[in-house]
C-alpha atoms as a PDB file:
ATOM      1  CA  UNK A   1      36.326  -6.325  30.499  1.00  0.00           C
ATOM      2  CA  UNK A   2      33.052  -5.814  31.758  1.00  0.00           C
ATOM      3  CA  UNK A   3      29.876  -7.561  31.060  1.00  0.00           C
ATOM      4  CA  UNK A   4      28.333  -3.913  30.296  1.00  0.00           C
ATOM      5  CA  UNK A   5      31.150  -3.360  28.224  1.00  0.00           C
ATOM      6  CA  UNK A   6      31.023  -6.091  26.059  1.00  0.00           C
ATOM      7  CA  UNK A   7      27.391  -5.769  25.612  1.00  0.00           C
ATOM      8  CA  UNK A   8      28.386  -2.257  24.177  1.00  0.00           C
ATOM      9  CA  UNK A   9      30.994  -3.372  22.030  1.00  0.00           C
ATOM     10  CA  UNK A  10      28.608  -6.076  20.778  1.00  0.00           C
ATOM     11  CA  UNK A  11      25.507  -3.179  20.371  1.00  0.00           C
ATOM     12  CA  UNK A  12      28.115  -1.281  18.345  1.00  0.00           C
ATOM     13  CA  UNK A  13      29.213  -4.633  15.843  1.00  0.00           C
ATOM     14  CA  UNK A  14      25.518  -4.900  15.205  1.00  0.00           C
ATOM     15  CA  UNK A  15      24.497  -0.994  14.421  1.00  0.00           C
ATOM     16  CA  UNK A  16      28.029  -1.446  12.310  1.00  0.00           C
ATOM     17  CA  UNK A  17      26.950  -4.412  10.409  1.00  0.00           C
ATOM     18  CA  UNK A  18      23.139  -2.927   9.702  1.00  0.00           C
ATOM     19  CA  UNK A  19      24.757   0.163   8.535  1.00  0.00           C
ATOM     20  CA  UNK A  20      27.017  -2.384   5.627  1.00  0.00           C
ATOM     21  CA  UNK A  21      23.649  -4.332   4.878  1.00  0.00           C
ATOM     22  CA  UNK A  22      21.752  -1.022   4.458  1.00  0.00           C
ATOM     23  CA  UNK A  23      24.023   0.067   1.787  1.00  0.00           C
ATOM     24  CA  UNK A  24      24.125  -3.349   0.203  1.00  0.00           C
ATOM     25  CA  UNK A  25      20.037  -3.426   0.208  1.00  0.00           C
ATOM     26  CA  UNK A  26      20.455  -0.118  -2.315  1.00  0.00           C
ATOM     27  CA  UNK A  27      22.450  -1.857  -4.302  1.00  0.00           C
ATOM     28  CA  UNK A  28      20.796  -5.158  -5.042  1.00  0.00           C
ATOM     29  CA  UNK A  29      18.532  -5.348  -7.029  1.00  0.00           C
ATOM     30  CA  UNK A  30      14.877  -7.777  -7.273  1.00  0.00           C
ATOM     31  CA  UNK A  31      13.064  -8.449 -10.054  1.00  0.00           C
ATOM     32  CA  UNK A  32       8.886  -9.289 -10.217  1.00  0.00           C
ATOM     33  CA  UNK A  33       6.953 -10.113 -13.258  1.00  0.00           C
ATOM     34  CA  UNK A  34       3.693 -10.651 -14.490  1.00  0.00           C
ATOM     35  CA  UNK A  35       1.835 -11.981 -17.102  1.00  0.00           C
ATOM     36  CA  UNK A  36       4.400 -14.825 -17.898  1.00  0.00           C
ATOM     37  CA  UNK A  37       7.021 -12.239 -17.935  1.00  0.00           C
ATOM     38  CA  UNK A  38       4.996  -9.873 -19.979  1.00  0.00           C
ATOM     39  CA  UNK A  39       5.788  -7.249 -17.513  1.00  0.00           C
ATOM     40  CA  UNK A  40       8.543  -7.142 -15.154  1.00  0.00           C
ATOM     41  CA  UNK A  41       9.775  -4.136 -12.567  1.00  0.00           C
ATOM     42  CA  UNK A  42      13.166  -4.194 -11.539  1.00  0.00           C
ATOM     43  CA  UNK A  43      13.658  -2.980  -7.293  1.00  0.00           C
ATOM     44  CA  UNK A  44      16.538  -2.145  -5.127  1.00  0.00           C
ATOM     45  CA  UNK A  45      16.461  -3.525  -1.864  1.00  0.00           C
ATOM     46  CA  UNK A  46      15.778  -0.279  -0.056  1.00  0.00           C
ATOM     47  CA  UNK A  47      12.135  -0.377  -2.346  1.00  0.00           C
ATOM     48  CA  UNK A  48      13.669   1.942  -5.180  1.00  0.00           C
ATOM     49  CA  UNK A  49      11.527   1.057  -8.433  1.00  0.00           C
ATOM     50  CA  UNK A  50      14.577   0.931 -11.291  1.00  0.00           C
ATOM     51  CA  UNK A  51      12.526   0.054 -13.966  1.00  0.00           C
ATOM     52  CA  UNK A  52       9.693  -1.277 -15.881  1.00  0.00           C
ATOM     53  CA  UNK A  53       9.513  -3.405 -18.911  1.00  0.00           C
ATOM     54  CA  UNK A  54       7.003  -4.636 -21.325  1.00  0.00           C
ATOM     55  CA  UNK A  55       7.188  -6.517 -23.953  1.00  0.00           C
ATOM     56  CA  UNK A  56       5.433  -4.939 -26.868  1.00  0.00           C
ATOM     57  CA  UNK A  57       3.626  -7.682 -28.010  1.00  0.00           C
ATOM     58  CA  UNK A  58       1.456  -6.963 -24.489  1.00  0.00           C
ATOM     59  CA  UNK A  59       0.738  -3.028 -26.066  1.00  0.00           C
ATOM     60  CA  UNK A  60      -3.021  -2.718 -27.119  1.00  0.00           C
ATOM     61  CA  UNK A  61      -4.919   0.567 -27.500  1.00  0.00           C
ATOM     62  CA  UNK A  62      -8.047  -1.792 -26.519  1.00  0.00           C
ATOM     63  CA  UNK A  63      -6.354  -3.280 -23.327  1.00  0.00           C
ATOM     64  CA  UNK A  64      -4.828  -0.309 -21.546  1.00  0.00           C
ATOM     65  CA  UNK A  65      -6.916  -1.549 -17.993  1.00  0.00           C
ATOM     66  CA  UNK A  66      -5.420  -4.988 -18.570  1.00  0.00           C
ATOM     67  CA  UNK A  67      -1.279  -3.681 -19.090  1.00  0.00           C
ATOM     68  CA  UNK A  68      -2.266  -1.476 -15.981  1.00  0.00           C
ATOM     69  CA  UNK A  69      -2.890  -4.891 -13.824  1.00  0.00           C
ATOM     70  CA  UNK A  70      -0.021  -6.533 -14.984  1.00  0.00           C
ATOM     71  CA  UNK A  71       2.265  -3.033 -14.161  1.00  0.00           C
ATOM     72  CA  UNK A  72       0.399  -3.074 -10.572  1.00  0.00           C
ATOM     73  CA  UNK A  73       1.014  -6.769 -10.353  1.00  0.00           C
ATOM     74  CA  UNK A  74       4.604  -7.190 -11.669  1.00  0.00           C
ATOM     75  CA  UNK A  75       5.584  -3.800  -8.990  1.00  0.00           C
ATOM     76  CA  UNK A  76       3.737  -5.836  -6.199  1.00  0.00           C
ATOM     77  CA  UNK A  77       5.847  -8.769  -7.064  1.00  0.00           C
ATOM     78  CA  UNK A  78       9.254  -7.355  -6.803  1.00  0.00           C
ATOM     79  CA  UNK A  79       8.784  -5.032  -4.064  1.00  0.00           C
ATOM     80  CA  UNK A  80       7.643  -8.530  -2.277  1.00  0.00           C
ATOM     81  CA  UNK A  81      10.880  -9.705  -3.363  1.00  0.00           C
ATOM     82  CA  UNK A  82      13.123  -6.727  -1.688  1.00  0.00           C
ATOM     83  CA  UNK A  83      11.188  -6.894   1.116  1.00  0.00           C
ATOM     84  CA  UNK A  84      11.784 -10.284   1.996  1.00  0.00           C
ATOM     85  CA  UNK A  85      15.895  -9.548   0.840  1.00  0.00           C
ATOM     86  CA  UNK A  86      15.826  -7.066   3.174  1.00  0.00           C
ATOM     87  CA  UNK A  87      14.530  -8.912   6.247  1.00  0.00           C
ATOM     88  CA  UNK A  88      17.064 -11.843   4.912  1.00  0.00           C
ATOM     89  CA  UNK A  89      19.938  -9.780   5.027  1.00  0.00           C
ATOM     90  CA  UNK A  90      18.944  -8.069   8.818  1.00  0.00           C
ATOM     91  CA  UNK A  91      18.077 -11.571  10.162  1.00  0.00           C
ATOM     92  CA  UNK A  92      21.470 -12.901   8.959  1.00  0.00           C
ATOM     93  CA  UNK A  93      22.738 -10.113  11.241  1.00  0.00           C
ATOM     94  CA  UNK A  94      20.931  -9.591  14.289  1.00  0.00           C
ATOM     95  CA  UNK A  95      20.278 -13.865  14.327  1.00  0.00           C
ATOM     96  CA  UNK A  96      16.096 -13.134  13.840  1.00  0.00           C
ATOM     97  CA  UNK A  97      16.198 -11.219  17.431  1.00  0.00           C
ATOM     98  CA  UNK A  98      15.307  -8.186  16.936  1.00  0.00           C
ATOM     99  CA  UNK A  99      12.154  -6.825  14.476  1.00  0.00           C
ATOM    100  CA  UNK A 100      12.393  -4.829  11.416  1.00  0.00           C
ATOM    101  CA  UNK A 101      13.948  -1.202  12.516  1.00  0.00           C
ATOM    102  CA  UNK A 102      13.399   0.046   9.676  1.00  0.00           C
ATOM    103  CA  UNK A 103      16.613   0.052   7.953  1.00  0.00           C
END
């Protein structure tokens, strides 16, 4: 076989195996919190918010700004999380070679 052939081959194992991890990234899921857990946001891998949850005792009329931070904060932290999964799972495949495409 030749060299440019088994470079193709090789090209075509890689798009193959970023295709799989793309689908798995959708299906994981991250979690970020903040406020000791007050507030935590639940992400997929491809950056899809799932859901947000806060613990009642957190709920005052009188602190609205301060639940808004910890929402901000607690999205921040688990689309950090998928974000770094994601780059994880594509360096696992391509060996660290190639930069974020985007997948």
């Amino acid at each position: 076989m030749s060299h440019e052939m088994n470079l193709l081959k090789q090209a075509q194992e890689m798009n193959r195996l970023l295709r799989e991890v793309h689908r798995e990234l959708g299906e994981r899921v991250v979690e970020g919190s903040a406020g000791g857990g007050a507030v935590r946001c639940s992400v997929t891998g491809q950056l899809e918010v799932r859901s947000v949850r806060i613990d009642p005792k957190v709920v005052d009329p009188e602190e609205v700004a301060t639940l808004e931070d910890l929402v901000t904060a607690a999205v921040r932290s688990a689309v950090h999380a998928a974000v770094e999964l994601k780059k994880s799972k594509i360096d696992e495949v391509t060996g660290g070679i190639l930069p974020d495409l985007g997948l």
